[in-house]
C-alpha atoms as a PDB file:
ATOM      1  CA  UNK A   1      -4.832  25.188 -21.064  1.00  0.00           C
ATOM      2  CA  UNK A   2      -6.274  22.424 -19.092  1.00  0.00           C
ATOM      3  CA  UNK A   3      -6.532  24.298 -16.230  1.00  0.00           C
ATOM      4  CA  UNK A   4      -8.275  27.557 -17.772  1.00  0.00           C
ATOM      5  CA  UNK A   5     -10.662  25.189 -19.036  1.00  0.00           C
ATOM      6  CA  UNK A   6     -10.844  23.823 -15.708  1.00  0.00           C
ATOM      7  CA  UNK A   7     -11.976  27.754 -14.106  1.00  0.00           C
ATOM      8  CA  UNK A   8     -14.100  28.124 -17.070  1.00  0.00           C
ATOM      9  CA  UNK A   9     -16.268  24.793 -16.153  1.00  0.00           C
ATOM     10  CA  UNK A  10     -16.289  25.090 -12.585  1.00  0.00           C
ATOM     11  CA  UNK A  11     -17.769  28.842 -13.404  1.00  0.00           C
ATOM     12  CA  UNK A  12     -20.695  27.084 -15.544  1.00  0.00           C
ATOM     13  CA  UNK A  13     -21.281  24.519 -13.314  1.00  0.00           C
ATOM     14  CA  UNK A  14     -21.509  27.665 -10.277  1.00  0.00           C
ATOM     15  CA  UNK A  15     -23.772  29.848 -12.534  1.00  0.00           C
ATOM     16  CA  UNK A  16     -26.059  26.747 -12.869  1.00  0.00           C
ATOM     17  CA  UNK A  17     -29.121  25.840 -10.346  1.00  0.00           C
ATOM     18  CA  UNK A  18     -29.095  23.197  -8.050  1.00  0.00           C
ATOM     19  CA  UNK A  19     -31.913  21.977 -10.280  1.00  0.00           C
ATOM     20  CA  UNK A  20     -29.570  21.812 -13.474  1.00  0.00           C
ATOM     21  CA  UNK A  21     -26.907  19.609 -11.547  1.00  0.00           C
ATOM     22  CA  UNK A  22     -29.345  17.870 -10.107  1.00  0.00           C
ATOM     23  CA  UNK A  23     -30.835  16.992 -13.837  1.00  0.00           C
ATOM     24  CA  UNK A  24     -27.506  15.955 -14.701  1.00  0.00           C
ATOM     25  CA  UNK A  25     -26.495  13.431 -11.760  1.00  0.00           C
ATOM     26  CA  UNK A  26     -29.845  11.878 -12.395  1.00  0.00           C
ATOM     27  CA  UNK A  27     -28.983  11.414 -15.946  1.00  0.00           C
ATOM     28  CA  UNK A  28     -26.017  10.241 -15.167  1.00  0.00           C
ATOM     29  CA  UNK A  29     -27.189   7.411 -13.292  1.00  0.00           C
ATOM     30  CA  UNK A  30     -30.279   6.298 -15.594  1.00  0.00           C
ATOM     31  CA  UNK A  31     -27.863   6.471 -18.565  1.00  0.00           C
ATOM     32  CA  UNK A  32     -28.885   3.551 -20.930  1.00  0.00           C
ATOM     33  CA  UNK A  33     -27.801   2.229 -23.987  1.00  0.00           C
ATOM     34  CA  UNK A  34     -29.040   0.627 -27.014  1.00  0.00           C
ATOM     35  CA  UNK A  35     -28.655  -2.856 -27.219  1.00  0.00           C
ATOM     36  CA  UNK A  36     -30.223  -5.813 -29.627  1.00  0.00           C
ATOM     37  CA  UNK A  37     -32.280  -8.352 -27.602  1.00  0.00           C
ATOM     38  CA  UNK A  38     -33.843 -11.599 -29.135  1.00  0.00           C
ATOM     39  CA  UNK A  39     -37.882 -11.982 -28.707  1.00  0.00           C
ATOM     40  CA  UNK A  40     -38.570 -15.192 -26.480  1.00  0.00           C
ATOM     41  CA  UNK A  41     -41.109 -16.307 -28.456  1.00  0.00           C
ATOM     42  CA  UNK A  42     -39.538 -15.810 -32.021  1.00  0.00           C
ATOM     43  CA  UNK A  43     -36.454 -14.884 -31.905  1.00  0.00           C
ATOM     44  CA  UNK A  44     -37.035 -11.683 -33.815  1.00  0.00           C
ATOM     45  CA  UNK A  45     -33.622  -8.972 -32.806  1.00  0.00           C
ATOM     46  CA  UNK A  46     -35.046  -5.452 -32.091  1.00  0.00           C
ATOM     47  CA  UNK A  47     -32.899  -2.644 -30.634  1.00  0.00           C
ATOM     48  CA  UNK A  48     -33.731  -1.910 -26.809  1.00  0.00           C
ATOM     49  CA  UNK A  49     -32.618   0.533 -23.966  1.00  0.00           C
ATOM     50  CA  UNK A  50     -30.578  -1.260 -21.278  1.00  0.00           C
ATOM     51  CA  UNK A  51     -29.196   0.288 -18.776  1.00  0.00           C
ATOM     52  CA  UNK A  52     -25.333   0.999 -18.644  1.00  0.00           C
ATOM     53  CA  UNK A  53     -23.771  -0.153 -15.801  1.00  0.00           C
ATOM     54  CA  UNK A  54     -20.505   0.905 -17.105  1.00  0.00           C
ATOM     55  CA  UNK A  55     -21.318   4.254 -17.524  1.00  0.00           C
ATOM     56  CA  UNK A  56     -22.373   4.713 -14.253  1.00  0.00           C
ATOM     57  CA  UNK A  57     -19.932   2.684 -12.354  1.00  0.00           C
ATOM     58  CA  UNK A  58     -18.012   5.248 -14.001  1.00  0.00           C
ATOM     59  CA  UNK A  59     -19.939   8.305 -13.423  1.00  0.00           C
ATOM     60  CA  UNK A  60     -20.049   6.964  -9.607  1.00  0.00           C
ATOM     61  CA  UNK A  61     -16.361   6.445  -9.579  1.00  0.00           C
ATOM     62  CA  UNK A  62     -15.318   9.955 -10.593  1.00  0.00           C
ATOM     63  CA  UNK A  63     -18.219  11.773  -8.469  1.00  0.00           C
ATOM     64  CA  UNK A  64     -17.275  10.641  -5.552  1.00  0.00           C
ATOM     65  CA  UNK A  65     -13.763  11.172  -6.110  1.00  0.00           C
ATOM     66  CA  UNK A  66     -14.555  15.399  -7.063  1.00  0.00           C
ATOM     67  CA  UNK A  67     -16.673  15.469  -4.219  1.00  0.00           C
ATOM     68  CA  UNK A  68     -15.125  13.655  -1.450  1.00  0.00           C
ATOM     69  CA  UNK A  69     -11.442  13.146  -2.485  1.00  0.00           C
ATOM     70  CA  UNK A  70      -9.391   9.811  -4.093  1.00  0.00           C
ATOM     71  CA  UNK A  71      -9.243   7.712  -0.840  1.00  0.00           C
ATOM     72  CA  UNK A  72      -5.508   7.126   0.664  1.00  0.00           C
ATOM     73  CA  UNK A  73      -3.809   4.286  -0.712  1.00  0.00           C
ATOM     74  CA  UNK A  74      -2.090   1.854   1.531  1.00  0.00           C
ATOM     75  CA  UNK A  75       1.242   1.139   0.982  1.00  0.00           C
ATOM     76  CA  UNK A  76       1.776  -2.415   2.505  1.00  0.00           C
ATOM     77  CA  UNK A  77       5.811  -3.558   2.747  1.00  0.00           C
ATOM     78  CA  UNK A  78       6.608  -7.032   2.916  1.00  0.00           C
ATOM     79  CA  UNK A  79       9.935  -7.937   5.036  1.00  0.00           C
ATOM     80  CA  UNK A  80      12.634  -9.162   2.282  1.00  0.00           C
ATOM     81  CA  UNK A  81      13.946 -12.152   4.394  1.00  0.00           C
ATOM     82  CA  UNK A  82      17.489 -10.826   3.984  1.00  0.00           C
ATOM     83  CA  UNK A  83      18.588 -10.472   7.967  1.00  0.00           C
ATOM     84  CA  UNK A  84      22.244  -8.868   8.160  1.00  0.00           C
ATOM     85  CA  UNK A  85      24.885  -9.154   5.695  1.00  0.00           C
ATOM     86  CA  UNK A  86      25.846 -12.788   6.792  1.00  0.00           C
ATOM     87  CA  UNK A  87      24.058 -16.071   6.111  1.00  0.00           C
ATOM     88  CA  UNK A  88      22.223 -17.107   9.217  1.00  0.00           C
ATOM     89  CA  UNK A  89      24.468 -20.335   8.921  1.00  0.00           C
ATOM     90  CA  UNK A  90      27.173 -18.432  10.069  1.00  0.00           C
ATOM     91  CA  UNK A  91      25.344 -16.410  12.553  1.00  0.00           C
ATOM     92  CA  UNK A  92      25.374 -17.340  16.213  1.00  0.00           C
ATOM     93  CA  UNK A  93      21.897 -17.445  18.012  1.00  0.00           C
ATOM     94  CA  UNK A  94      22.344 -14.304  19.898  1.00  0.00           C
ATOM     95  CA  UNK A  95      22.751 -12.368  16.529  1.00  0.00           C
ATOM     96  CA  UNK A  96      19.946 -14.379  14.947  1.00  0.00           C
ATOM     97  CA  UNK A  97      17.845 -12.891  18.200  1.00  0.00           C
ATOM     98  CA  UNK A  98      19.367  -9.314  17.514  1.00  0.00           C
ATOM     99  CA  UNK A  99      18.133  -9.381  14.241  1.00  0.00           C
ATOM    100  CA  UNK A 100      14.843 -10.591  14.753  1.00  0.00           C
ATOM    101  CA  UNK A 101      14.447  -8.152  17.453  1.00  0.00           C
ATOM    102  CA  UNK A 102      15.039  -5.000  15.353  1.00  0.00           C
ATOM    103  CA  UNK A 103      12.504  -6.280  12.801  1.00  0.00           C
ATOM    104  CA  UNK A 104      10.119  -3.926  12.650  1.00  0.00           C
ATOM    105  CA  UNK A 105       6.747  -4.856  14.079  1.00  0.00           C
ATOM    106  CA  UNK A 106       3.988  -6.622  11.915  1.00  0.00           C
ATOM    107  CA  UNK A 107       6.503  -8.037   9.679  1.00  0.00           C
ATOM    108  CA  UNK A 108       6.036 -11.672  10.047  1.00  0.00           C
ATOM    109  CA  UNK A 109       8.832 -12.617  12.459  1.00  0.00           C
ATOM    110  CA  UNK A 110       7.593 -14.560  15.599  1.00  0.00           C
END
């Protein structure tokens, strides 16, 4: 279902003119909203247009994302600080060394 309706909005948005989606990205990002705002003078509430910052955060947001692509995440792993199967108490310094050697590089060990 979702993706029919998918097809069937990517073939409106084709059929349209540059003109039309060009309307609509500008509308997107002077999208306002109503808000109430107090008169300086006497402190009278009338409604007013603001603009919404949400909205086109938003609107930015999932633009960019159709049009250029989520960007890659990075995956960041942190060493655990377990080395071996032994406590290092037990360990003699060349296996201490051994260990620390095969830790991969980046991971914090000097």
């Amino acid at each position: 279902m979702s993706e029919d309706l998918r097809d069937r909005l990517a073939a409106f948005l084709d059929a349209q003119g540059d003109e039309t989606l060009g309307g609509l990205v500008e509308a997107v990002f002077t999208a306002s909203r109503d808000t109430y705002v107090a008169c300086r003078k006497c402190g009278t509430k009338t409604l007013a247009p603001v603009p919404d910052v949400v909205a086109r955060a938003k609107a930015l947001d999932i633009l960019t994302s159709q049009a250029k692509g989520k960007p890659a995440q990075t995956v960041r792993h942190e060493h655990s600080g377990v080395v071996g199967l032994r406590p290092v108490s037990e360990m003699s310094l060349a296996e201490i060394d051994a260990e620390l050697a095969a830790l991969p590089p980046g991971s914090g060990a000097a």
